[in-house]
Protein backbone atom coordinates (compact mmCIF):
# COMPACT_ATOMS: atom_id res chain seq x y z
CA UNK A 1 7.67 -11.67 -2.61
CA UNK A 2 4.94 -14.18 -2.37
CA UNK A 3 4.99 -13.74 1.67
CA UNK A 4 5.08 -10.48 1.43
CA UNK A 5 1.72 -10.60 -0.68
CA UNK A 6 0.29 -12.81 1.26
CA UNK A 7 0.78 -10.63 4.58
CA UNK A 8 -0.89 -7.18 2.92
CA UNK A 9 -3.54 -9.75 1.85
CA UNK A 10 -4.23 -11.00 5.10
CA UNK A 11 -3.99 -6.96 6.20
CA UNK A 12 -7.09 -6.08 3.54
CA UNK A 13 -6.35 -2.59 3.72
CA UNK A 14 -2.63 -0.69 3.81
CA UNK A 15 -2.94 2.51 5.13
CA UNK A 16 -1.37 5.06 2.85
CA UNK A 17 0.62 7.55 4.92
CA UNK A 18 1.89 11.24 4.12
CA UNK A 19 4.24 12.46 6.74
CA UNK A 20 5.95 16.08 6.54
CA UNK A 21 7.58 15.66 9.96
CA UNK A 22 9.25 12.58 11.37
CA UNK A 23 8.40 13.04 14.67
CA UNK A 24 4.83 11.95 13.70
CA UNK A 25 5.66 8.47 12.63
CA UNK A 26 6.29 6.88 16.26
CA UNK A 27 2.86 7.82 17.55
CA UNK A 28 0.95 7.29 14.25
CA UNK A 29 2.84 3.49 14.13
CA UNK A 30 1.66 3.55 17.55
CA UNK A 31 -1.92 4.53 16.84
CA UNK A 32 -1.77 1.51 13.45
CA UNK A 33 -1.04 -1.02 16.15
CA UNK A 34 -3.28 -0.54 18.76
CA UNK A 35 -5.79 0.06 15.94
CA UNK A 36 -4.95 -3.73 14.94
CA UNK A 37 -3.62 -2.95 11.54
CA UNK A 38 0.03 -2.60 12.00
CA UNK A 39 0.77 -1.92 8.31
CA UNK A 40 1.56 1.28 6.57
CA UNK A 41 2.85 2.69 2.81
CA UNK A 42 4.97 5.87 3.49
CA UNK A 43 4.94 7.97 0.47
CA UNK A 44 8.52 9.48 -0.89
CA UNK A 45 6.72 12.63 -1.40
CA UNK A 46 8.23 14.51 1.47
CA UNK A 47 11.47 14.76 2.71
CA UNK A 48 10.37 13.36 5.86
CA UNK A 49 9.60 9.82 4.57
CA UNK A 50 12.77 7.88 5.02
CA UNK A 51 13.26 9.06 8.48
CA UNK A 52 9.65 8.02 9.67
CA UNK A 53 10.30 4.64 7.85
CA UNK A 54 13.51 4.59 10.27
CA UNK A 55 11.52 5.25 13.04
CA UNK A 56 8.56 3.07 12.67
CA UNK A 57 10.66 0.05 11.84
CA UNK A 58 13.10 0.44 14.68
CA UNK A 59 10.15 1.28 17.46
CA UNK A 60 7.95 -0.78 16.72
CA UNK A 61 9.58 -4.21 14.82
CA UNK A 62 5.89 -5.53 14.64
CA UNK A 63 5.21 -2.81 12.13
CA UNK A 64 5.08 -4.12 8.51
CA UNK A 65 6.01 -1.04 6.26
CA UNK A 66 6.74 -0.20 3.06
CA UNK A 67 7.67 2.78 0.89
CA UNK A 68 5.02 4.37 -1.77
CA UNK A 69 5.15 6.70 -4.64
CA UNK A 70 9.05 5.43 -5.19
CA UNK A 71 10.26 7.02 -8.44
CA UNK A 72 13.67 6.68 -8.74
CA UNK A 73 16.35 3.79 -7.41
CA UNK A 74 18.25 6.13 -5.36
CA UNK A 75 14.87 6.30 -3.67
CA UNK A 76 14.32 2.31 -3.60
CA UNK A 77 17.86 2.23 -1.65
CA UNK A 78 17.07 4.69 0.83
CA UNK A 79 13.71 3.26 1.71
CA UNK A 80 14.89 -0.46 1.87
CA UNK A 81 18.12 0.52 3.97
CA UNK A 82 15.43 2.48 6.70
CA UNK A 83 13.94 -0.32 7.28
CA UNK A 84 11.03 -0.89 4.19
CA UNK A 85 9.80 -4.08 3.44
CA UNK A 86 8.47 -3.55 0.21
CA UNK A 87 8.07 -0.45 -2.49
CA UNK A 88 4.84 0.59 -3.97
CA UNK A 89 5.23 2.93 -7.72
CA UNK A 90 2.86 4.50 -8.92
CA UNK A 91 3.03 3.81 -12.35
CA UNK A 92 5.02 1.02 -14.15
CA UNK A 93 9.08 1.93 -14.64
CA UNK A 94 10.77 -1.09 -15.99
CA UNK A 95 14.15 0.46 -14.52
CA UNK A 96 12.59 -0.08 -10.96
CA UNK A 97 10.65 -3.00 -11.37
CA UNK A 98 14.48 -4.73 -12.88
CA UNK A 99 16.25 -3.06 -10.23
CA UNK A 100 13.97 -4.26 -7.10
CA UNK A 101 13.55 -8.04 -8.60
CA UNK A 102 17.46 -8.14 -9.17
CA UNK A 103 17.73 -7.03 -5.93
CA UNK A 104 15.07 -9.57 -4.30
CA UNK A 105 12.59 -6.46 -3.00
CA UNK A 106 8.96 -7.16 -3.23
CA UNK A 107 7.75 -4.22 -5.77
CA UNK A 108 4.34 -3.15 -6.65
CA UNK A 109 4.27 -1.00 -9.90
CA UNK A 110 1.26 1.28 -10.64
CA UNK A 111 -0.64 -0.36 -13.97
CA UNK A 112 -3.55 0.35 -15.32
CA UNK A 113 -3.33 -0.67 -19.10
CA UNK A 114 -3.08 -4.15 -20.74
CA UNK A 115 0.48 -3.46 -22.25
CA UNK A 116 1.59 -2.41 -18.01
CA UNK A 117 -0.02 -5.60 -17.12
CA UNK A 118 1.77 -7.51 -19.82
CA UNK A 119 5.20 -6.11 -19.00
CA UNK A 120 4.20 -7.38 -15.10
CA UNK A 121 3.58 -10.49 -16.58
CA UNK A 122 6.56 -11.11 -18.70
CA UNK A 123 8.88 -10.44 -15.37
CA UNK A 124 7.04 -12.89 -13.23
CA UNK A 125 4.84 -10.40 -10.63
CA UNK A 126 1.65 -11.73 -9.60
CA UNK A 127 0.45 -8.53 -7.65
CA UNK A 128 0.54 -4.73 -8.80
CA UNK A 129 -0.86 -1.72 -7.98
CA UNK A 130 -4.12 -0.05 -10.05
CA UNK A 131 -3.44 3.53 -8.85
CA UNK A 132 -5.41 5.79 -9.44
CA UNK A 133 -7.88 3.09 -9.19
CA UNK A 134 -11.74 5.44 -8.71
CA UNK A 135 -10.81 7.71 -11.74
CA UNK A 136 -10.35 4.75 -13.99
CA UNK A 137 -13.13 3.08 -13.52
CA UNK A 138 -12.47 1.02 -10.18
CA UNK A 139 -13.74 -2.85 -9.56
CA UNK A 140 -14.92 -2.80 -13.43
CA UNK A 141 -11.87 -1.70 -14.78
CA UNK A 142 -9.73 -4.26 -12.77
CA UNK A 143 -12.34 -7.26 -13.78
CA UNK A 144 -11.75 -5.93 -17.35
CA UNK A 145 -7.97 -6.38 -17.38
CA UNK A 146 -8.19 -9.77 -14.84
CA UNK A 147 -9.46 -11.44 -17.43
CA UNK A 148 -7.14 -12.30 -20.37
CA UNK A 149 -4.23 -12.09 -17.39
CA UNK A 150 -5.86 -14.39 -15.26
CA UNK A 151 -2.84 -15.29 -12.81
CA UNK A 152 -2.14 -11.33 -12.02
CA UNK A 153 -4.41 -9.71 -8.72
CA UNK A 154 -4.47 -5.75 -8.06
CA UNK A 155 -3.53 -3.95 -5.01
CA UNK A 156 -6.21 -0.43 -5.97
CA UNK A 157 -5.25 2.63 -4.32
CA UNK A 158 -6.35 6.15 -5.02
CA UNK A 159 -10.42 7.03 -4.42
CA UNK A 160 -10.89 4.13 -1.90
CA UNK A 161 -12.76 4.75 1.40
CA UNK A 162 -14.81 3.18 3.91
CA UNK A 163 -17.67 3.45 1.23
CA UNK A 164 -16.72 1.88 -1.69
CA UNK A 165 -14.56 -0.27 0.45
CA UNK A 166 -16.69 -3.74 -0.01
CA UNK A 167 -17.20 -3.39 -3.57
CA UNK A 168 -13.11 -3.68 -4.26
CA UNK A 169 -13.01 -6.85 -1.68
CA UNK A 170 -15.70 -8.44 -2.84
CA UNK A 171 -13.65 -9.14 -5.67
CA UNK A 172 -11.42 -12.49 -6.14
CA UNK A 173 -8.70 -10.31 -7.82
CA UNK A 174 -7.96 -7.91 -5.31
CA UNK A 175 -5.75 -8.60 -2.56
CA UNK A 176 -6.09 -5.38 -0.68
CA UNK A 177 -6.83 -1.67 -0.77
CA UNK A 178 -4.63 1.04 -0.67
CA UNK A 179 -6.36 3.45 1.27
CA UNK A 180 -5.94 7.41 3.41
CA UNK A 181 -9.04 7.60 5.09
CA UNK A 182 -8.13 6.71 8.33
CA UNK A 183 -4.79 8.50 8.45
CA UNK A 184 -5.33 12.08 6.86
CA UNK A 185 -3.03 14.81 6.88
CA UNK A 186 -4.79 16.55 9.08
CA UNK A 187 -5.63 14.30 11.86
CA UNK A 188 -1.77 13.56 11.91
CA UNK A 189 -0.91 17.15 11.75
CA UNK A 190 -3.18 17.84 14.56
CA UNK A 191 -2.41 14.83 16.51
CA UNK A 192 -5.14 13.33 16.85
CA UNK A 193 -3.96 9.41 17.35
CA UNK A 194 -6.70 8.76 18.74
CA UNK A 195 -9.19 9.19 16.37
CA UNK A 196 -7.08 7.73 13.95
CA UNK A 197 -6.76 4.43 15.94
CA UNK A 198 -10.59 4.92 15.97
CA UNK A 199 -10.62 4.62 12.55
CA UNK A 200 -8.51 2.16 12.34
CA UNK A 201 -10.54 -0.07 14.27
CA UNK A 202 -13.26 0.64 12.11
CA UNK A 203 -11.44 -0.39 9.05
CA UNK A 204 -10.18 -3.47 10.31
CA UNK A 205 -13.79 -4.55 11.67
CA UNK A 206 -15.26 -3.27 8.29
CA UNK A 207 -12.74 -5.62 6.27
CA UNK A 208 -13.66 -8.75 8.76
CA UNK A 209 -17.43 -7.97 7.89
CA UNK A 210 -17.01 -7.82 4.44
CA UNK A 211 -14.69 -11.16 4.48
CA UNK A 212 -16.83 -13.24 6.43
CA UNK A 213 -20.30 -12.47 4.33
């Protein structure tokens, strides 16, 4: 788990990916490479997400993916046997957080209270998600709850962009962003790989800047 962390940490930003059509993952993995952030979160929220974790893992091995918005174990199976490295909730379910650490899978719940925190705490995890992390109050927020839990950092996702992107790194108790920016919908709908390995490159330069001030 620890290497795992200490891989998206070295990332700075995981690009959060929607895909509604599997033949979109090979070129966007493609695109994530090139762009020099071969890292992705594939969301469970279409039915096109285990296949394009299939896909990117077995075309391009470099890629380091995981699965996102993972609500049931049936769905923790399916990712991990496609190929996913790690599986992002977005809130706090102590039936897949016991499932995933009995099972040795890196998991990230969603928490955004104290009592999620403590429950984090009490089963050993020393990274978790803060999802949605702009509508509840961001950088502060996650400062707030760092404090009495001082050996627990937060992965935010949800609201973060190239703008607001510094003021989450900045900060000792983040790891890394979740973030859409540079992969929407539409770019991938329209195939525009390109642009998104544009962006890509922007994001990656972006996080060196802000690491190296």
């Amino acid at each position: 788990m620890s290497n795992v962390s200490e891989t998206i940490q070295k990332m700075g930003v995981v690009p959060v990916v929607v895909l509604n059509d599997a033949k979109d993952a090979a070129p966007l993995a493609k695109a994530l490479c090139e762009g020099g952030l071969p890292c992705a979160e594939v969301t469970f929220r279409t039915d096109a997400a285990e296949e394009s974790i299939r896909v990117m893992t077995t075309e391009y091995p470099e890629m380091f993916v995981g699965a996102g918005t993972v609500l049931t174990i049936e769905q923790v199976d399916r990712a991990v046997a496609a190929g996913a490295k790690f599986i992002v909730s977005p809130g706090f379910d102590p039936e897949i957080v016991d499932y995933c650490l009995s099972k040795e899978i890196p998991v990230y719940p969603g928490c955004i209270t104290p009592s999620e925190v403590a429950q984090a705490v009490k089963r050993g995890l020393k990274v978790v998600k803060f999802f949605p992390a702009e509508q509840f109050g961001g950088v502060a927020t996650i400062k707030a709850l760092a404090a009495p839990y001082v050996g627990v950092k937060f992965m935010p996702t949800g609201g973060v962009s190239a703008k607001n992107l510094e003021s989450y790194l900045s900060c000792d108790k983040i790891v890394a962003c979740g973030g859409s920016w540079m992969v929407k919908g539409d770019l991938v709908k329209e195939g525009k790989f390109d642009e998104i390995k544009a962006l890509v490159e922007e994001a990656v330069s972006l996080v060196a800047e802000i690491r190296n001030k």
